[in-house]
N, C-alpha and C. Protein backbone atom coordinates (compact mmCIF):
# COMPACT_ATOMS: atom_id res chain seq x y z
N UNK A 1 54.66 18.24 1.73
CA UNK A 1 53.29 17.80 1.47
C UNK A 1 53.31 16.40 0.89
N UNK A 2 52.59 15.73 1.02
CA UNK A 2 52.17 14.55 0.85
C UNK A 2 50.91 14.49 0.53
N UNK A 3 50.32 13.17 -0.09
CA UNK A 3 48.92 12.29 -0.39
C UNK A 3 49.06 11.47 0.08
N UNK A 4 49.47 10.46 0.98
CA UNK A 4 49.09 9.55 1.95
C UNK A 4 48.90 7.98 0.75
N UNK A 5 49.72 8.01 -0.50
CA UNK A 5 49.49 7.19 -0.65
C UNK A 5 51.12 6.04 -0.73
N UNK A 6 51.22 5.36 0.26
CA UNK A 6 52.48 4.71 0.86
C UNK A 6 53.04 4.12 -0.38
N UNK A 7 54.69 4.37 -0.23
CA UNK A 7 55.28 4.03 -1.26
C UNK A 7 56.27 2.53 -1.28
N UNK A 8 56.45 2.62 -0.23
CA UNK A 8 57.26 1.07 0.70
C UNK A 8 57.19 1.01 2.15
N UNK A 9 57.40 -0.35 2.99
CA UNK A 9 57.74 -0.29 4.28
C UNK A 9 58.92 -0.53 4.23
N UNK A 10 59.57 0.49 5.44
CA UNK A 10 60.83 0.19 6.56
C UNK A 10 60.53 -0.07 7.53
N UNK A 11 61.66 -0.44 8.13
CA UNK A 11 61.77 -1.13 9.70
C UNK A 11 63.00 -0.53 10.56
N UNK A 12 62.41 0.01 11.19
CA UNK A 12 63.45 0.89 12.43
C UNK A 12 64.33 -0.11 13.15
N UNK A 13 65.88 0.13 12.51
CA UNK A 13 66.66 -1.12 12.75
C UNK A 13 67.48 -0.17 14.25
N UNK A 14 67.43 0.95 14.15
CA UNK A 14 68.34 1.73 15.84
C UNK A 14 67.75 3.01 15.94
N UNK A 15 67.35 3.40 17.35
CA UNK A 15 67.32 4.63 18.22
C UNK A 15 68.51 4.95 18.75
N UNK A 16 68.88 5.59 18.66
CA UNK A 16 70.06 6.58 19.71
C UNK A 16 69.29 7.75 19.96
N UNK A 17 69.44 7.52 21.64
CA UNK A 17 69.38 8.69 21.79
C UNK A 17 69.86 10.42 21.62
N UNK A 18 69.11 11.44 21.57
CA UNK A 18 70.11 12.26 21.54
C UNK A 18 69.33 13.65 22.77
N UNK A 19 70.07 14.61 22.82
CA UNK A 19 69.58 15.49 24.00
C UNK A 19 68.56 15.73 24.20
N UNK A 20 67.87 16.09 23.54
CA UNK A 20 66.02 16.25 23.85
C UNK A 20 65.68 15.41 21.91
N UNK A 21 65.56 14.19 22.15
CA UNK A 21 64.99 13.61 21.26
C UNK A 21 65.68 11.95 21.15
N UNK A 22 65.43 11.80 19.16
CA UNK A 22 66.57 10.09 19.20
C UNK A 22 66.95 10.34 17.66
N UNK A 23 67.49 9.71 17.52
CA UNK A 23 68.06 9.74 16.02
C UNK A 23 67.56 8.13 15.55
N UNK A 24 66.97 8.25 14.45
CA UNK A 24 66.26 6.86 14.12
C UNK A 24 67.30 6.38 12.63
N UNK A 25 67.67 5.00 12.73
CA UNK A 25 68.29 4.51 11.80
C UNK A 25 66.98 3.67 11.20
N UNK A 26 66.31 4.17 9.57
CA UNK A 26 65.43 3.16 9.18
C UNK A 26 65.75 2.95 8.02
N UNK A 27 65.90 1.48 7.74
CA UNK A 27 65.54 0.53 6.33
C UNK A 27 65.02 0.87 5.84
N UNK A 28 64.85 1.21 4.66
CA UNK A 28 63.75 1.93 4.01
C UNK A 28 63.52 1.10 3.14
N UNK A 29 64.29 -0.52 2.55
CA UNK A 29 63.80 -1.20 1.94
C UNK A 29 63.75 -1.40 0.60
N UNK A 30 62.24 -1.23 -0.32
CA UNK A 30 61.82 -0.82 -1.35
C UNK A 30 62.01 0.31 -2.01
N UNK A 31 62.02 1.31 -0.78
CA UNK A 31 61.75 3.02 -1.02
C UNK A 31 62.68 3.58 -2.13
N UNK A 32 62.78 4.00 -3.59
CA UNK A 32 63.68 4.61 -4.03
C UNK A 32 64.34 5.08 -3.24
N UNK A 33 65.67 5.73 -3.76
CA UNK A 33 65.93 6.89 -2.64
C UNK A 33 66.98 7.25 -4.07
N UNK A 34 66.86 7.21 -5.69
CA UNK A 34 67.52 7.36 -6.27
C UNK A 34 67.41 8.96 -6.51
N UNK A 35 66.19 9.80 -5.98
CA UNK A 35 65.93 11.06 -6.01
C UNK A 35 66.17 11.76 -5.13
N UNK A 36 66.23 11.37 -3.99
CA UNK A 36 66.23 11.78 -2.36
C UNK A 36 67.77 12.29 -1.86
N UNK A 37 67.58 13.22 -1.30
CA UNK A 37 68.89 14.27 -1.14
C UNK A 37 68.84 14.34 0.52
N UNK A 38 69.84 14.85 0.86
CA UNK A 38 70.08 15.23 2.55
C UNK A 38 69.20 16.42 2.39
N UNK A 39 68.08 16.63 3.54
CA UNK A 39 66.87 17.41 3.58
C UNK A 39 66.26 17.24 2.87
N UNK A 40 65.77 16.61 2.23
CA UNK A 40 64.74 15.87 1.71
C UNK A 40 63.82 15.65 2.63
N UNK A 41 62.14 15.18 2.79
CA UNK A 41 61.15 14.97 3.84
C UNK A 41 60.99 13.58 3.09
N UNK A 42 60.85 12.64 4.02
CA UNK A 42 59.92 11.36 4.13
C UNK A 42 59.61 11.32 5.68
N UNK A 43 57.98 10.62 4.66
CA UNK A 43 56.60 10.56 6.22
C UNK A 43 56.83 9.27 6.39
N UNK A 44 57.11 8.91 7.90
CA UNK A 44 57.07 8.27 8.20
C UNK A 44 56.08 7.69 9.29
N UNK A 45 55.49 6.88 8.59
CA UNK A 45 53.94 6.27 9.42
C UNK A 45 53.11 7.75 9.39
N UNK A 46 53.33 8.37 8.76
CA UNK A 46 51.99 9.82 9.03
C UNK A 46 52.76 10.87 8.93
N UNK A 47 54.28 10.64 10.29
CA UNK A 47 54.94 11.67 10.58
C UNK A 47 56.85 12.54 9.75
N UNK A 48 55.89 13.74 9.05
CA UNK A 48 57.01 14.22 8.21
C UNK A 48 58.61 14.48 8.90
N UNK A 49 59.68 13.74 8.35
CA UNK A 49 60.59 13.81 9.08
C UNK A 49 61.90 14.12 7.98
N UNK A 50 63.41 14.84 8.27
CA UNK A 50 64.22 15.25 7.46
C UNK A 50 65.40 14.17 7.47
N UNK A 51 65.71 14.04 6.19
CA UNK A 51 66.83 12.82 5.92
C UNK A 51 68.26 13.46 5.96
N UNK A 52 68.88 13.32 6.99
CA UNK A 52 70.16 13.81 7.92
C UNK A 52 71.42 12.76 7.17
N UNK A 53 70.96 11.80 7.07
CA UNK A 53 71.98 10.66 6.57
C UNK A 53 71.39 9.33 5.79
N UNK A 54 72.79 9.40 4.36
CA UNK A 54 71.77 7.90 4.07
C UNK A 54 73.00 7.13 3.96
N UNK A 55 72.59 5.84 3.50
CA UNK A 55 74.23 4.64 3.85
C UNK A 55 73.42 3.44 3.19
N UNK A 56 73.24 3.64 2.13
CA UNK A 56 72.55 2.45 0.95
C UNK A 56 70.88 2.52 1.45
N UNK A 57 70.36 1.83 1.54
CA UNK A 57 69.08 1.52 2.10
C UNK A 57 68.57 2.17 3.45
N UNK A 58 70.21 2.59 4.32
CA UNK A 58 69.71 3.02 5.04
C UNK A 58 69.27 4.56 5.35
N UNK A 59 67.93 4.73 5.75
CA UNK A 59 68.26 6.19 6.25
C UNK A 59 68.18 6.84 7.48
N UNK A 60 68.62 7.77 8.26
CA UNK A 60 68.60 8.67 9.27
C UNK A 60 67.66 9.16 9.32
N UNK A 61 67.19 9.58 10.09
CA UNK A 61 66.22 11.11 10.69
C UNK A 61 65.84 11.14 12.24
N UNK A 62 66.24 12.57 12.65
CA UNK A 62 66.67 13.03 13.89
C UNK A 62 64.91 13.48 14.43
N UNK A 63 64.33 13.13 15.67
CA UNK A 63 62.95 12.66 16.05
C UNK A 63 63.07 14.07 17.44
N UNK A 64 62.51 14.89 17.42
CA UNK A 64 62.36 15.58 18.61
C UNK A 64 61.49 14.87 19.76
N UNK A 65 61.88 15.11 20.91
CA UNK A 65 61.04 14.88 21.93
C UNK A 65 59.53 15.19 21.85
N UNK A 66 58.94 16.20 21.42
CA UNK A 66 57.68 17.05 21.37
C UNK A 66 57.09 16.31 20.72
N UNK A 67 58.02 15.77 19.22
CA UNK A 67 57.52 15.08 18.05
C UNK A 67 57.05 13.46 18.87
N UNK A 68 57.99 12.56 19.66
CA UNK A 68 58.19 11.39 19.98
C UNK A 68 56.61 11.37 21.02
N UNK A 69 56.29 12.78 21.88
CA UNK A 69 55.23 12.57 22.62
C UNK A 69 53.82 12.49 21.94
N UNK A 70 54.03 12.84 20.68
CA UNK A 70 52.58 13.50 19.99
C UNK A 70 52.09 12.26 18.90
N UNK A 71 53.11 11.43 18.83
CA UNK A 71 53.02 10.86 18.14
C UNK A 71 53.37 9.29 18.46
N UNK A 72 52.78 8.06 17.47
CA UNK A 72 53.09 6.05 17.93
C UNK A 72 53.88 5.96 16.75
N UNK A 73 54.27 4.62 17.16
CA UNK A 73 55.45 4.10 16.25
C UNK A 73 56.55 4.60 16.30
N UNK A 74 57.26 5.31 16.74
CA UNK A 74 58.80 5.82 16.26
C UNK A 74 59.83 5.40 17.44
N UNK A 75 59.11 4.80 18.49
CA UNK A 75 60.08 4.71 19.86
C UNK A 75 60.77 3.24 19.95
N UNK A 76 59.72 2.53 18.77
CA UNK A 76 61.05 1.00 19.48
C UNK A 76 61.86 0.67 17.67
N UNK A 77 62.81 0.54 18.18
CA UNK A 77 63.70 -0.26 16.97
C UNK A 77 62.46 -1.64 16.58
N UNK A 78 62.56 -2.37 15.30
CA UNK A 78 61.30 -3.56 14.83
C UNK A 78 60.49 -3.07 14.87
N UNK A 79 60.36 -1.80 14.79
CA UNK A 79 58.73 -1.54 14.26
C UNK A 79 58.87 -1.13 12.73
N UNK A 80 57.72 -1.28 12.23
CA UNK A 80 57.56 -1.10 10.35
C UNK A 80 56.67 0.27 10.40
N UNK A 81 57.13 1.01 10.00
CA UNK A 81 56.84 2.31 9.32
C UNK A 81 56.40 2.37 7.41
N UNK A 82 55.44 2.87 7.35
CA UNK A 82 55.01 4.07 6.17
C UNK A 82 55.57 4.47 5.16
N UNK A 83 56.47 4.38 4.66
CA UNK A 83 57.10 5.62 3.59
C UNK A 83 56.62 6.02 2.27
N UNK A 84 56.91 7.72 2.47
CA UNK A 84 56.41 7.84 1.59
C UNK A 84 57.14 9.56 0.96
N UNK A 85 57.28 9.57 0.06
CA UNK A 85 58.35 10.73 -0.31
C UNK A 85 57.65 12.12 -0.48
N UNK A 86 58.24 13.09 -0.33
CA UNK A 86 57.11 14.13 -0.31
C UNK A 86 56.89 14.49 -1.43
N UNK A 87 55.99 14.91 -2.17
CA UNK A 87 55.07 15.17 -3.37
C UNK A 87 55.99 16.59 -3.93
N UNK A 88 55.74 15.88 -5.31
CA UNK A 88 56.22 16.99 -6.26
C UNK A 88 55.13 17.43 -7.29
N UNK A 89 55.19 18.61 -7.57
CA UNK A 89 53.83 20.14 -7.84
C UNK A 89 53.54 18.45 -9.25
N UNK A 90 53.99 18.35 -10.12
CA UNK A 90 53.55 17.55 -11.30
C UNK A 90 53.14 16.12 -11.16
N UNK A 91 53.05 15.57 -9.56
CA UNK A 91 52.75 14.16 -9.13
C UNK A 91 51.16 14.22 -9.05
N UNK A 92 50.61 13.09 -9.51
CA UNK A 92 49.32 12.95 -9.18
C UNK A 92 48.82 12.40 -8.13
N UNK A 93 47.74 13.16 -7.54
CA UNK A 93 47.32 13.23 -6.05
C UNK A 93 46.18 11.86 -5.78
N UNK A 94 46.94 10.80 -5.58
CA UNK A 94 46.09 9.53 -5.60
C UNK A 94 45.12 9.51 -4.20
N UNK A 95 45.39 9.98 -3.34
CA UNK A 95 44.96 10.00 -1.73
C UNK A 95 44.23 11.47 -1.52
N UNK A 96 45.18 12.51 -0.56
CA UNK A 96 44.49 13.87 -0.62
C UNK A 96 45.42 14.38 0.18
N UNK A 97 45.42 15.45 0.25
CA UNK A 97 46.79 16.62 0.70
C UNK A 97 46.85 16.26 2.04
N UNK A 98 47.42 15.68 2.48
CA UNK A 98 48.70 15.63 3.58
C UNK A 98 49.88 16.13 4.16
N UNK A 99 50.25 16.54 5.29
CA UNK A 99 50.98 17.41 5.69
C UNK A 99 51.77 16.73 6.46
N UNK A 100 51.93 15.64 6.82
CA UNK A 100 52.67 14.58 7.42
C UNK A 100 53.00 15.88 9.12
N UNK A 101 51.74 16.37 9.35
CA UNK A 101 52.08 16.98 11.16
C UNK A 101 50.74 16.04 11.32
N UNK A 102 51.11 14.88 12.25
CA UNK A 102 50.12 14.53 13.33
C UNK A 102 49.56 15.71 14.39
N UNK A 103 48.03 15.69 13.81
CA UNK A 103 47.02 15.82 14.51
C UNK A 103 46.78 15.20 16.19
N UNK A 104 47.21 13.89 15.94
CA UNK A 104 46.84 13.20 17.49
C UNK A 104 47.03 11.85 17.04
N UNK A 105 47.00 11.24 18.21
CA UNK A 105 47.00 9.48 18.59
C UNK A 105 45.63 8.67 18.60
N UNK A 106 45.15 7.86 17.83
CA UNK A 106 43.96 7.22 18.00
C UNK A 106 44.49 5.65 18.84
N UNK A 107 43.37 5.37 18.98
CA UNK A 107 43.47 3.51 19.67
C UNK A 107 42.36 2.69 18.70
N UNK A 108 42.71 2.04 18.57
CA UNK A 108 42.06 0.67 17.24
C UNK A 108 41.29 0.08 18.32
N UNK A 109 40.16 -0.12 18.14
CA UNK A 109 38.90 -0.39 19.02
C UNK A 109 38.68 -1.69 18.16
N UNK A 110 38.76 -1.88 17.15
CA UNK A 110 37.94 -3.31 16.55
C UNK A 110 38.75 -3.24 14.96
N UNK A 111 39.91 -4.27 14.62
CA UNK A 111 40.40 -4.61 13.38
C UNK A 111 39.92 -6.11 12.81
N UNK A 112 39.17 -6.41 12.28
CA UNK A 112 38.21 -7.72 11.95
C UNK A 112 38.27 -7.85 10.36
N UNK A 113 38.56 -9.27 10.33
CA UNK A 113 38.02 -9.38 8.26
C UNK A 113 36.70 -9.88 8.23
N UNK A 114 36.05 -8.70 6.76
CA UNK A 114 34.31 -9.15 6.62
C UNK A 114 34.99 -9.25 5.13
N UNK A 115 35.25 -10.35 4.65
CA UNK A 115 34.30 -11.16 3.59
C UNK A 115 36.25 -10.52 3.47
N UNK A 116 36.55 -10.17 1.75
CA UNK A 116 37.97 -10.12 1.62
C UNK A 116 38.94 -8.75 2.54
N UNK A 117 37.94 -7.70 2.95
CA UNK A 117 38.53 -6.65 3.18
C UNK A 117 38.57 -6.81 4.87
N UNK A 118 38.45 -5.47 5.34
CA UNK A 118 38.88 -5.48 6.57
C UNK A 118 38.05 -4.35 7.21
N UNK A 119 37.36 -4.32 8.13
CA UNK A 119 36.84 -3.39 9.18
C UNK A 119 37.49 -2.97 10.33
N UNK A 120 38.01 -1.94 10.05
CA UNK A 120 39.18 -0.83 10.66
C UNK A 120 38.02 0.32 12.31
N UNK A 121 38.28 0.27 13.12
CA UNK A 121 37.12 0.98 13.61
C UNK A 121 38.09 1.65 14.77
N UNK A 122 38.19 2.92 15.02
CA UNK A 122 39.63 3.86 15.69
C UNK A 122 38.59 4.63 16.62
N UNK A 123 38.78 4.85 18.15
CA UNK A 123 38.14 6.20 18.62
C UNK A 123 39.72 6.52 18.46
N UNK A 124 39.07 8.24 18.11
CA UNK A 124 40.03 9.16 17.90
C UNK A 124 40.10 10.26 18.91
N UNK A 125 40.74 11.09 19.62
CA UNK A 125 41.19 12.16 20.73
C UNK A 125 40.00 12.86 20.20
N UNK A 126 38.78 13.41 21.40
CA UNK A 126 38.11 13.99 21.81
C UNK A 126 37.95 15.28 20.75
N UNK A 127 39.63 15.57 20.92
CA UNK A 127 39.29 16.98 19.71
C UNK A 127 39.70 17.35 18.47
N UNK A 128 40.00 15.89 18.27
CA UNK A 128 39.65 15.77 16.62
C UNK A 128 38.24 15.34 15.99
N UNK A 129 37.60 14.70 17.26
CA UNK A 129 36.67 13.94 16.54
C UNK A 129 35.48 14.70 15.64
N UNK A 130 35.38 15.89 16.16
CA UNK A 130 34.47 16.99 15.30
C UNK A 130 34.95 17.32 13.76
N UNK A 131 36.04 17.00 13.81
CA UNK A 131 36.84 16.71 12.07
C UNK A 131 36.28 15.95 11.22
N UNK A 132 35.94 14.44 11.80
CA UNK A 132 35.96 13.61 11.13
C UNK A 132 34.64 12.94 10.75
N UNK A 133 34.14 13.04 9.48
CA UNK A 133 33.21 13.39 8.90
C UNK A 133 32.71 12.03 7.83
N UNK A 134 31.53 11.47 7.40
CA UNK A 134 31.67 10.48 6.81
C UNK A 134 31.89 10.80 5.48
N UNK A 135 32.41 9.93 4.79
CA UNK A 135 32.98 10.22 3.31
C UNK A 135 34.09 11.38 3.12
N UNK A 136 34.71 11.18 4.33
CA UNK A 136 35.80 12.63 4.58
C UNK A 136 37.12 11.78 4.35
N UNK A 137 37.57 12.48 4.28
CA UNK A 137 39.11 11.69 4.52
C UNK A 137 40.49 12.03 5.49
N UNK A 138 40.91 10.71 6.03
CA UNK A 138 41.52 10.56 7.25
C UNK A 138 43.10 9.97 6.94
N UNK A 139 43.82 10.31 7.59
CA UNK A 139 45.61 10.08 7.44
C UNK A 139 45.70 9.12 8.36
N UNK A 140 45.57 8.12 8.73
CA UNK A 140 45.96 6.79 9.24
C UNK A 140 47.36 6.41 9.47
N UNK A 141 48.36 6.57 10.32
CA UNK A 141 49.63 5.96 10.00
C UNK A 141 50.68 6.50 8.58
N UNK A 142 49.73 7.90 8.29
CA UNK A 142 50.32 8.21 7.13
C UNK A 142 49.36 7.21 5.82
N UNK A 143 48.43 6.81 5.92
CA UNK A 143 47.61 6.20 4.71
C UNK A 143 46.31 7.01 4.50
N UNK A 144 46.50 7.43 3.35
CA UNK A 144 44.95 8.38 3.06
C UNK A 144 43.68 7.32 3.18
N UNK A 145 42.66 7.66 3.74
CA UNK A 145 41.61 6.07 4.04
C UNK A 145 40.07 7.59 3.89
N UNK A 146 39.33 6.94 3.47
CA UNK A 146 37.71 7.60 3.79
C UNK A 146 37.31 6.71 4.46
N UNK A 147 36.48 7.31 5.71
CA UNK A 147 35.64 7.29 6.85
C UNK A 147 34.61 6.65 5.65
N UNK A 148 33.80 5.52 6.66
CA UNK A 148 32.71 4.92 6.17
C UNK A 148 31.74 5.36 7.22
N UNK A 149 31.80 5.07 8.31
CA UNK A 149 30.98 5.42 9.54
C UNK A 149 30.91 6.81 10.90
N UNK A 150 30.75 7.59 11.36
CA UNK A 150 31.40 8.06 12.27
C UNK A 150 30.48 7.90 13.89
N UNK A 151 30.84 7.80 14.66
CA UNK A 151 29.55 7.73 16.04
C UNK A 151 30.21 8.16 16.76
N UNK A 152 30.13 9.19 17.65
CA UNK A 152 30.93 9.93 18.66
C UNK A 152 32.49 10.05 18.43
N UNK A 153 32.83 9.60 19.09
CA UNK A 153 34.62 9.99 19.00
C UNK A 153 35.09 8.55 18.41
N UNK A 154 34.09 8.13 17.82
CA UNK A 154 34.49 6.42 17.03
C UNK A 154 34.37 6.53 15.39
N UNK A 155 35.18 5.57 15.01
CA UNK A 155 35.44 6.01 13.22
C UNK A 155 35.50 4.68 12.43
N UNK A 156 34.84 4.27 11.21
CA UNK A 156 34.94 3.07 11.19
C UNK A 156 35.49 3.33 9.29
N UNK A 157 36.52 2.59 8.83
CA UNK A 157 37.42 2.50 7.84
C UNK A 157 37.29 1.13 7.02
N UNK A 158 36.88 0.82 5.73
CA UNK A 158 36.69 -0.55 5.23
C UNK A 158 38.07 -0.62 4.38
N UNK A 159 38.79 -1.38 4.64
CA UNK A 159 40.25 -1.54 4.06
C UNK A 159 40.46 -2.54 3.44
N UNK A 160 40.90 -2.38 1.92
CA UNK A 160 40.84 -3.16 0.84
C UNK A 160 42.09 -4.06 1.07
N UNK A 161 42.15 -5.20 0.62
CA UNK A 161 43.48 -5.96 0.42
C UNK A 161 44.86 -5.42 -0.12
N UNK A 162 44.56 -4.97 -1.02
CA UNK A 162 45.88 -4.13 -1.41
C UNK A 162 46.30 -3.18 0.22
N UNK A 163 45.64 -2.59 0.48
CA UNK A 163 45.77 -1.96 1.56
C UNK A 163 46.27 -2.18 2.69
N UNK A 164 45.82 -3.30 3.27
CA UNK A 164 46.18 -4.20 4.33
C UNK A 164 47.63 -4.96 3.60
N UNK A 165 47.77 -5.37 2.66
CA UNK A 165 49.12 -6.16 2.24
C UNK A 165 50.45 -5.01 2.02
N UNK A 166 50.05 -3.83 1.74
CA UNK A 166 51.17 -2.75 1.58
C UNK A 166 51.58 -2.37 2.58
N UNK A 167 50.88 -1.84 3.39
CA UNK A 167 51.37 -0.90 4.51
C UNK A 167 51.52 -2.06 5.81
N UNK A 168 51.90 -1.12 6.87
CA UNK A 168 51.82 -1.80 8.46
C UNK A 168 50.58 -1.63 8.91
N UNK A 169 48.90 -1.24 8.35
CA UNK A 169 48.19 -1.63 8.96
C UNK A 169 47.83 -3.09 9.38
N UNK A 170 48.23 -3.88 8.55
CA UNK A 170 48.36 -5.21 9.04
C UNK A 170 48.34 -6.11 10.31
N UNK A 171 49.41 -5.06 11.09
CA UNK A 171 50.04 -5.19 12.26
C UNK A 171 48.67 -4.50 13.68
N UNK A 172 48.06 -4.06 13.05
CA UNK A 172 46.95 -3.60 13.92
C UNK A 172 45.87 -4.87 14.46
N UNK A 173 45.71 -4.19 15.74
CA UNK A 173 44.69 -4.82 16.70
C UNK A 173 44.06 -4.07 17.85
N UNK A 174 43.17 -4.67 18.46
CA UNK A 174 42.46 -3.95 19.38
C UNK A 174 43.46 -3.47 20.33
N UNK A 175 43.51 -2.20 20.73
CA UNK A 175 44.14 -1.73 21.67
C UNK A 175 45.73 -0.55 20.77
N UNK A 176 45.96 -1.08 19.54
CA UNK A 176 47.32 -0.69 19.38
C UNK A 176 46.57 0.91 19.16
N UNK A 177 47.78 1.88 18.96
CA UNK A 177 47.85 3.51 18.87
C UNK A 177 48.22 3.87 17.36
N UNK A 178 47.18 4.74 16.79
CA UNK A 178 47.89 5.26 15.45
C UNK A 178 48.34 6.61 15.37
N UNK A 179 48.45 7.35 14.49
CA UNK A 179 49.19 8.61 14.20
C UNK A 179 47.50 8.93 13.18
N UNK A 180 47.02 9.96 13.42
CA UNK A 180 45.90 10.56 12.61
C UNK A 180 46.05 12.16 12.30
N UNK A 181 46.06 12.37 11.07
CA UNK A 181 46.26 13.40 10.90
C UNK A 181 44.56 13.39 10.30
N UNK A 182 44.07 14.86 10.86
CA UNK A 182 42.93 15.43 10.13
C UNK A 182 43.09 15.72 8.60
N UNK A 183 41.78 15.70 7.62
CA UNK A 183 41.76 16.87 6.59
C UNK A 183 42.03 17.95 6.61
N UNK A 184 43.24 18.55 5.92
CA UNK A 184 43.45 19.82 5.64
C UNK A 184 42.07 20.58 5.58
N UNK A 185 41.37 20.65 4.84
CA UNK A 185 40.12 21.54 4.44
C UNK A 185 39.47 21.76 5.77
N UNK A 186 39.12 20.51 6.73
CA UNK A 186 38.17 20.55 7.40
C UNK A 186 38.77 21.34 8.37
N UNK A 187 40.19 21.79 8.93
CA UNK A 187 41.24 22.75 9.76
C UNK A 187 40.37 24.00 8.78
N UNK A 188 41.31 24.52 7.89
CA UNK A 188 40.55 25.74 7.01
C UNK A 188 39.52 26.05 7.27
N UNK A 189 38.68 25.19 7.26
CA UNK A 189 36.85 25.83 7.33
C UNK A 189 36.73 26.42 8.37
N UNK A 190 37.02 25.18 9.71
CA UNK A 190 36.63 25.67 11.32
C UNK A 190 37.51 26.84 11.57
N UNK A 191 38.62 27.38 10.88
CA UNK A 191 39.65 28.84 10.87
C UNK A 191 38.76 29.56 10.90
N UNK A 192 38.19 29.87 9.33
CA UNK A 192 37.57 30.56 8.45
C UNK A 192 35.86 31.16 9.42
N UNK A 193 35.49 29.86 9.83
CA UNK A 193 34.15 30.23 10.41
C UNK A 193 34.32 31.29 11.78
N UNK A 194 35.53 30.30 12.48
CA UNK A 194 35.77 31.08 13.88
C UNK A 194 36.37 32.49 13.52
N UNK A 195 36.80 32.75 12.59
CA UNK A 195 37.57 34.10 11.84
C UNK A 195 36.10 34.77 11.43
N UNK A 196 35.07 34.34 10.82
CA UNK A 196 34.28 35.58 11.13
C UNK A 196 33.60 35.73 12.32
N UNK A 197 32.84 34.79 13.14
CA UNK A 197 32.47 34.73 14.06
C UNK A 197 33.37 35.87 15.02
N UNK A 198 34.75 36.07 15.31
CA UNK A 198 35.44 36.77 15.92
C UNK A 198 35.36 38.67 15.16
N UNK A 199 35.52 38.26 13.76
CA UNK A 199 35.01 39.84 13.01
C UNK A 199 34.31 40.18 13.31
N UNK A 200 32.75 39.80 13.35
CA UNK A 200 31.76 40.30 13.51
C UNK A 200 31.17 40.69 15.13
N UNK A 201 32.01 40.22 15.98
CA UNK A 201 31.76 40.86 17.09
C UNK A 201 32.09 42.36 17.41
């Protein structure tokens, strides 16, 4: 589990392939790793992944195929990833419960600066978009963000400077692909409703 609130960027310095998947060599940079053990979880860009090997700064983690289709960012070496360590029961929850499993792939429709911040605006996959709710909150690349706007399968995000200078949203523009994970709660509810709806028949 995670809160989506990013702790350093890495940069995916090698892919190797491996039989049905790749093994990713990433920089992790900034990232402590003075706590971090073999099996350990760090999210990377959104997506929760297990630390197989480390070698100073660097770390491992082995990428399934299923995982590589469902999900952006993890396929080219130079790309900058997310990190962020998985949450411990006594850490304070700066963002909101995160599960680092991508939900789906969005496309960045409009990344623009108004005045110091930034207007973030994503259509998101058809069947998430009933999730996403205004004043809700959304997993971006692995970054906890609240929805300012929502209009059909379109989502609009006002992103503070700190925000834009930490992470790899930076690197966004019209057309690029993110990793979106839904609200936990808002999964639960639509369970919960369709769970009686199905009782009561």
């Amino acid at each position: 589990m995670f809160s989506g609130i990013v702790a350093a960027c890495g940069r995916i310095e090698r892919i190797d392939p491996l039989q049905d998947g790749v093994r990713l060599t990433v920089n992790v940079a900034d990232l402590d790793l003075s706590d971090v053990q073999l099996g350990d979880s760090i999210a990377n860009s959104g997506v929760c992944l297990t630390v197989i090997a480390m070698d100073g700064p660097r770390v491992q983690f082995d990428v399934s195929r299923e995982t590589l289709n469902c999900t952006a960012g993890l396929d080219q070496a130079g790309n900058e990833v997310n990190l962020e360590k998985a949450l411990r029961l006594a850490d304070r929850l700066g963002g909101h419960l995160v599960t680092g499993h991508v939900d789906g792939v969005g496309e960045v429709v409009r990344f623009v600066p108004v005045g110091e911040s930034h207007d973030l605006v994503i259509r998101a996959p058809a069947a998430l978009a009933g999730y996403i709710a205004r004043k809700g909150s959304i997993t971006v690349n692995g970054v906890s963000l609240t929805v300012n706007r929502v209009e059909g399968t379109e989502f609009s995000i006002n992103l503070i400077p700190h925000t834009v200078a930490v992470t790899n949203l930076k690197h966004l523009a019209a057309g690029s692909r993110v990793n979106l994970e839904i609200d936990l709660i808002a999964r639960y509810c639509e369970r919960l409703l369709a769970w009686r709806e199905e009782s009561a028949q």
